[in-house]
Protein backbone atom coordinates (compact mmCIF):
# COMPACT_ATOMS: atom_id res chain seq x y z
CA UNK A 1 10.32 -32.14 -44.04
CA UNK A 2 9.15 -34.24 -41.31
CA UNK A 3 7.29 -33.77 -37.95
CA UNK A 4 5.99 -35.78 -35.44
CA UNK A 5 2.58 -37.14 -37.47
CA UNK A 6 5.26 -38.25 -40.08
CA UNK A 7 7.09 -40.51 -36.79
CA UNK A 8 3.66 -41.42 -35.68
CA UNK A 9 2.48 -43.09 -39.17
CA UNK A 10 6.00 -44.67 -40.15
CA UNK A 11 6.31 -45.96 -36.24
CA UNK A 12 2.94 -47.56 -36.41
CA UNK A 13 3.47 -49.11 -40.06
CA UNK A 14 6.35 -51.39 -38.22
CA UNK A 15 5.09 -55.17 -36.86
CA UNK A 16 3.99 -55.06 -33.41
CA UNK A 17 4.95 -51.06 -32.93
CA UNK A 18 2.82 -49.09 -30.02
CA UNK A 19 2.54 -45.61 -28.69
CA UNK A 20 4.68 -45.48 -25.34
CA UNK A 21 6.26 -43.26 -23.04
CA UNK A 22 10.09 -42.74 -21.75
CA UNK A 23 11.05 -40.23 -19.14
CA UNK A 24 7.59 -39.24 -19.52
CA UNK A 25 7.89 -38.39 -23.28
CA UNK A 26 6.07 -39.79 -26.05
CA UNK A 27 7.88 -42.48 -27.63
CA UNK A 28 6.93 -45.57 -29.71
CA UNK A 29 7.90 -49.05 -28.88
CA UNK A 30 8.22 -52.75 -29.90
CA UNK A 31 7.61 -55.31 -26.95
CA UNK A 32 7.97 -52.69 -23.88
CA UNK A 33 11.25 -51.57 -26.05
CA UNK A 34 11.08 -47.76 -27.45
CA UNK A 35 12.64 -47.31 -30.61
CA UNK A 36 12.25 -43.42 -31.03
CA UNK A 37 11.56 -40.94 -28.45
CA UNK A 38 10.60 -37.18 -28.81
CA UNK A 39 13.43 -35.27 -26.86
CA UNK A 40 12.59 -32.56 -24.61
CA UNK A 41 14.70 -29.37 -25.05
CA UNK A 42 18.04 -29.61 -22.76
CA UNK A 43 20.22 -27.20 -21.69
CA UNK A 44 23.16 -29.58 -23.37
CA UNK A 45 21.14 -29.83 -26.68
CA UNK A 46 22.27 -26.58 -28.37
CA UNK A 47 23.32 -25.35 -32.04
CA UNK A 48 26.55 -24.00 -33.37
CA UNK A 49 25.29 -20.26 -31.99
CA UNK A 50 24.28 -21.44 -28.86
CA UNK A 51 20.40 -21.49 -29.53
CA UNK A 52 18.74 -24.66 -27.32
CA UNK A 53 17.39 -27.07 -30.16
CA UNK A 54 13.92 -28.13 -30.56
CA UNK A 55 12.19 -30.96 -32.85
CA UNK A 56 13.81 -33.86 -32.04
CA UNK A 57 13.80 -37.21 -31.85
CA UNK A 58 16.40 -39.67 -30.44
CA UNK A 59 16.40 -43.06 -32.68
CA UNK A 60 18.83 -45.98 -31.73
CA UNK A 61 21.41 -46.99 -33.65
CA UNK A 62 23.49 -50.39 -34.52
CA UNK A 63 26.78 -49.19 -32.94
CA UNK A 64 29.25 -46.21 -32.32
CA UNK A 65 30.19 -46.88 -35.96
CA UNK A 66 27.02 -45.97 -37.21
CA UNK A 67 25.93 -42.86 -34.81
CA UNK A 68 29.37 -41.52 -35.63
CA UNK A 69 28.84 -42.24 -39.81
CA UNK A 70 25.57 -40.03 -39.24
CA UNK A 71 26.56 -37.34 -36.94
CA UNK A 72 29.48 -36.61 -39.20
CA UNK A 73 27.08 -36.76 -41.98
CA UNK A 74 27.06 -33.12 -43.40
CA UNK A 75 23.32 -33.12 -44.27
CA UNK A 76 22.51 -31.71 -41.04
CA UNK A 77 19.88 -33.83 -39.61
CA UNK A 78 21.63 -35.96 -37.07
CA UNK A 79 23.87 -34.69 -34.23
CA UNK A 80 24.58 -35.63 -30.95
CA UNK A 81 25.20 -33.56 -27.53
CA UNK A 82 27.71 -34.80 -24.29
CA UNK A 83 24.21 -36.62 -22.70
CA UNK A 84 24.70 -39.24 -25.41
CA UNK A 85 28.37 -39.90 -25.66
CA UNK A 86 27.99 -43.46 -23.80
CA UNK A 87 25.03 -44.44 -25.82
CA UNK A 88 24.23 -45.72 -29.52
CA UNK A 89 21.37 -43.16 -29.87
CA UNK A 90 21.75 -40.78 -32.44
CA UNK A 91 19.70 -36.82 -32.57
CA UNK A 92 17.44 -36.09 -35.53
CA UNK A 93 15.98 -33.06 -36.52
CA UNK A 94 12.96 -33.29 -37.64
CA UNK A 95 12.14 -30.19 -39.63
CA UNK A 96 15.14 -30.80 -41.61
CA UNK A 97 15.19 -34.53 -42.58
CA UNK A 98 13.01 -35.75 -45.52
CA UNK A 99 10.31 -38.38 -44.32
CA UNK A 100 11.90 -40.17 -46.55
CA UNK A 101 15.12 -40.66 -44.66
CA UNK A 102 13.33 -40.53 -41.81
CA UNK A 103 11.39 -43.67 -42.50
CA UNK A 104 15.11 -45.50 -43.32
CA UNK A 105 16.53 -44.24 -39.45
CA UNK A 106 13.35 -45.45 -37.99
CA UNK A 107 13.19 -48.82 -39.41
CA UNK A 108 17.42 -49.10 -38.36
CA UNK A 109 15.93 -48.22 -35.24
CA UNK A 110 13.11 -50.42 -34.87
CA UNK A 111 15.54 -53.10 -36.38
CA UNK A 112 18.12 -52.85 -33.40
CA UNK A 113 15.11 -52.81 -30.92
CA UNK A 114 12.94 -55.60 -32.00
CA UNK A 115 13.32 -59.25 -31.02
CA UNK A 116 15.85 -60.61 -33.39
CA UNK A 117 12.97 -63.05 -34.73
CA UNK A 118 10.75 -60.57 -35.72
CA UNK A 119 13.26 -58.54 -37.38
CA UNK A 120 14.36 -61.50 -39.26
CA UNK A 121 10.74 -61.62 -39.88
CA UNK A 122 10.36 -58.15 -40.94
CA UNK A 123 13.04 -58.37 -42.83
CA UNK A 124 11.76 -61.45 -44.96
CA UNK A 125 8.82 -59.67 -45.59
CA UNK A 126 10.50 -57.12 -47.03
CA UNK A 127 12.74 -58.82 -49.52
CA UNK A 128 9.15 -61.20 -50.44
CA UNK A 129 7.88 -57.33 -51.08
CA UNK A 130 10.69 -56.84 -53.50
């Protein structure tokens, strides 16, 4: 399962990716834009039995399409709490996603944050890599 040196490595393995901060958390960006953020415990952020979750990470994602595809998902590793209803961010758990699928979220992420030219970029790269 995943933890934050698993973020750090797959964050800094994107084009033009560097360590940040928002609201005073770490967080990795691309051109002054974070991509994924480690979330501070919340008093809104709690399981099924009421324990306040730990270990996560808020990612971005395309639209409310695709944050509502993954927190119905029934894996487990995404959710989302009433402090994100507006947004297209999306929860992830770390301990309980595969690095793996973690890597996949991320780049989404980094996708939807980047400048569209360098994610066409990226993206070329890629498919060359293929």
């Amino acid at each position: 399962m995943a933890t934050w040196a698993d973020v750090e490595r797959i964050a800094l393995g994107l084009p033009e990716t560097e360590p940040t901060t928002a609201w005073g958390r770490p967080a990795f960006g691309v051109r002054g834009a974070w991509f994924v953020l480690d979330r501070a415990p919340r008093p809104d952020a709690v399981d099924e039995d009421g324990e306040r979750l730990t270990g996560l990470v808020v990612l971005h994602v395309e639209d409310e399409e695709a944050k509502l595809r993954l927190a119905a998902d029934d894996s487990g590793h995404f959710l989302t709490t009433p402090h994100f209803a507006r947004s297209r961010m999306i929860l992830v758990r770390l301990a309980q996603i595969p690095v793996d699928e973690l890597a996949e979220v991320m780049v989404e992420s980094w996708l939807v944050r980047a400048p569209k030219t360098l994610a066409r970029q990226y993206l070329a790269s890629v498919e060359g890599d293929r």
